[in-house]
Protein backbone atom coordinates (compact mmCIF):
# COMPACT_ATOMS: atom_id res chain seq x y z
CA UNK A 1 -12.05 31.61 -6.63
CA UNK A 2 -14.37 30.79 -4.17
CA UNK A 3 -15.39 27.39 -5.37
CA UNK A 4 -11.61 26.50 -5.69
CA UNK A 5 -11.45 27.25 -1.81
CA UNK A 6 -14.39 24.99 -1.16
CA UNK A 7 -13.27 22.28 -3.47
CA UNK A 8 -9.65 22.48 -1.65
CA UNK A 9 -11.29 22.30 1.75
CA UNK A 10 -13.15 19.22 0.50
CA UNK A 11 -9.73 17.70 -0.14
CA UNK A 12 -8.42 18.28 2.92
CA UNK A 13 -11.49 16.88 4.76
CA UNK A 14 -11.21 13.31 2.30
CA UNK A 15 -7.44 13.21 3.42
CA UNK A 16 -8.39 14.06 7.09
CA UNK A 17 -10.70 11.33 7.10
CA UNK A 18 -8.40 8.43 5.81
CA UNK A 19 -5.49 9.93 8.02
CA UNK A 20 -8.01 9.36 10.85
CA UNK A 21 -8.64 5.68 9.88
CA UNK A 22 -5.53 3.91 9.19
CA UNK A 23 -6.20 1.28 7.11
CA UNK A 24 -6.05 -2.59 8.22
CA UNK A 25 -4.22 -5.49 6.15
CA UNK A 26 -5.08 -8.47 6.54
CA UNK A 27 -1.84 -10.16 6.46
CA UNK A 28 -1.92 -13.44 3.62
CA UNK A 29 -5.44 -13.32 2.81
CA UNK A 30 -5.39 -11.75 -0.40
CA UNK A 31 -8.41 -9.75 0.90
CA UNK A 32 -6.46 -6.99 0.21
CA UNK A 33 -5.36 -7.45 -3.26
CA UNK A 34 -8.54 -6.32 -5.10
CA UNK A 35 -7.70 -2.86 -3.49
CA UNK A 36 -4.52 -2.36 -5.16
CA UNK A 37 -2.27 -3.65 -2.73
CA UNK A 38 0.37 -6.25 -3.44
CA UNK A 39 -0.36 -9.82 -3.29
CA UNK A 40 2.37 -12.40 -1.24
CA UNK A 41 3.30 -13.40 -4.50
CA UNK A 42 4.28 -9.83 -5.61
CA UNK A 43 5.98 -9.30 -2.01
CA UNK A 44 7.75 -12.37 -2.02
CA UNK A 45 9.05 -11.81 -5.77
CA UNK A 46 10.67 -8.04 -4.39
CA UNK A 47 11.92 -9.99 -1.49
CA UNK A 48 14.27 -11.98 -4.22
CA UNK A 49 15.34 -9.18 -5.82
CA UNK A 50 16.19 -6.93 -2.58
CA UNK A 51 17.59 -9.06 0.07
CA UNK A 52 20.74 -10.51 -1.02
CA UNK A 53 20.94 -14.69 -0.46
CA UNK A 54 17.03 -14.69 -0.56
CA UNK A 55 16.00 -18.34 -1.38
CA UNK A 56 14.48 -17.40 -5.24
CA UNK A 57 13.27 -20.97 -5.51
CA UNK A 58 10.48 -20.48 -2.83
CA UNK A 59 6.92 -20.40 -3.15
CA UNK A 60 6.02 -19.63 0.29
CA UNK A 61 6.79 -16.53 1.38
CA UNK A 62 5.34 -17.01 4.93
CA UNK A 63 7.07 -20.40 5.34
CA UNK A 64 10.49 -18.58 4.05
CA UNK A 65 10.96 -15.64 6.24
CA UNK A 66 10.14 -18.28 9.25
CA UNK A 67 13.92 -19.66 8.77
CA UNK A 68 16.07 -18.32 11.35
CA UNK A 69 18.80 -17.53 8.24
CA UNK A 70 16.57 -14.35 8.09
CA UNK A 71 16.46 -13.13 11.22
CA UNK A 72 19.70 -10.59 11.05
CA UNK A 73 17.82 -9.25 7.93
CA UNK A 74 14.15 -8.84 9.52
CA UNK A 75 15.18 -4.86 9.53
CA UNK A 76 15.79 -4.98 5.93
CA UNK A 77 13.01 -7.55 4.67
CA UNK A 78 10.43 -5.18 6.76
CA UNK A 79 11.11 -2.23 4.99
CA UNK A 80 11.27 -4.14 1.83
CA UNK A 81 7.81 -5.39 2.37
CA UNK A 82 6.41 -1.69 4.22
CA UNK A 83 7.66 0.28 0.82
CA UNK A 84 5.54 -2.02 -1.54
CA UNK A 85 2.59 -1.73 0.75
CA UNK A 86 2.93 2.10 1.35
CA UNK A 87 3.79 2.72 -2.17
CA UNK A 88 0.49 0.48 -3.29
CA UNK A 89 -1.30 2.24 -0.62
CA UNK A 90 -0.44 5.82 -2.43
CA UNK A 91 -1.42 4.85 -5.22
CA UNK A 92 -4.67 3.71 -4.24
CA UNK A 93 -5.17 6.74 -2.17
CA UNK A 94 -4.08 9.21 -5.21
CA UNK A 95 -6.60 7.55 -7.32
CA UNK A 96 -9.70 7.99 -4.69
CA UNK A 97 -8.75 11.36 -3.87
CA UNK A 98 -8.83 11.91 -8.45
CA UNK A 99 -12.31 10.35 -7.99
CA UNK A 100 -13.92 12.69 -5.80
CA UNK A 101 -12.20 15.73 -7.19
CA UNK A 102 -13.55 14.22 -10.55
CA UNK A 103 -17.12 14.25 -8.60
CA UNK A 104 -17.07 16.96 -6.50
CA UNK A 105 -16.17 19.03 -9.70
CA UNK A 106 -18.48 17.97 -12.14
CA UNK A 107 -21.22 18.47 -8.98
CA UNK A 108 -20.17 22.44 -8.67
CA UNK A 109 -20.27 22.73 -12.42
């Protein structure tokens, strides 16, 4: 049982640690992409289906939500946008945390 404690406390450290350093997006620069999290293509393509009288002929999503048509639906297109990014983000975060259980377990074995 013991080295189920430790390995738990490990956890909780690894999660301590990211909730201690929120992470930092780069907005546009596709920087971000390569860790999982959605591109402004993706974005732009939930933005169509979502927000009701979207434009679903545009290919710029920054240039698009700079119309002032948008701006009664800024609440709506912002949590649009924050659930891709935080779901993205758990997913990236549930797949490091698998890694270093992965490690930490075949290290105490």
């Amino acid at each position: 049982m013991k080295k189920q404690n430790d390995i738990e406390e490990q956890i909780f450290k690894i999660v301590q640690t990211f909730l201690k350093n929120p992470p930092l997006i780069v907005w546009g620069s596709g920087a971000t992409v390569s860790f999982g999290l959605p591109s402004m293509w993706s974005l732009n393509e939930s933005l169509k289906k979502e927000i009701t009288d979207f434009d679903i002929s545009n290919d710029n999503l920054e240039e698009e939500l700079s119309k002032d048509k948008y701006r009664e639906k800024l609440p709506q297109i912002k949590k649009t946008i924050w659930n891709e990014v935080n779901n993205a983000d758990m997913s990236v975060l549930k797949k490091l945390l698998l890694m270093r259980l992965i490690l930490l377990m075949e290290l105490n074995y």
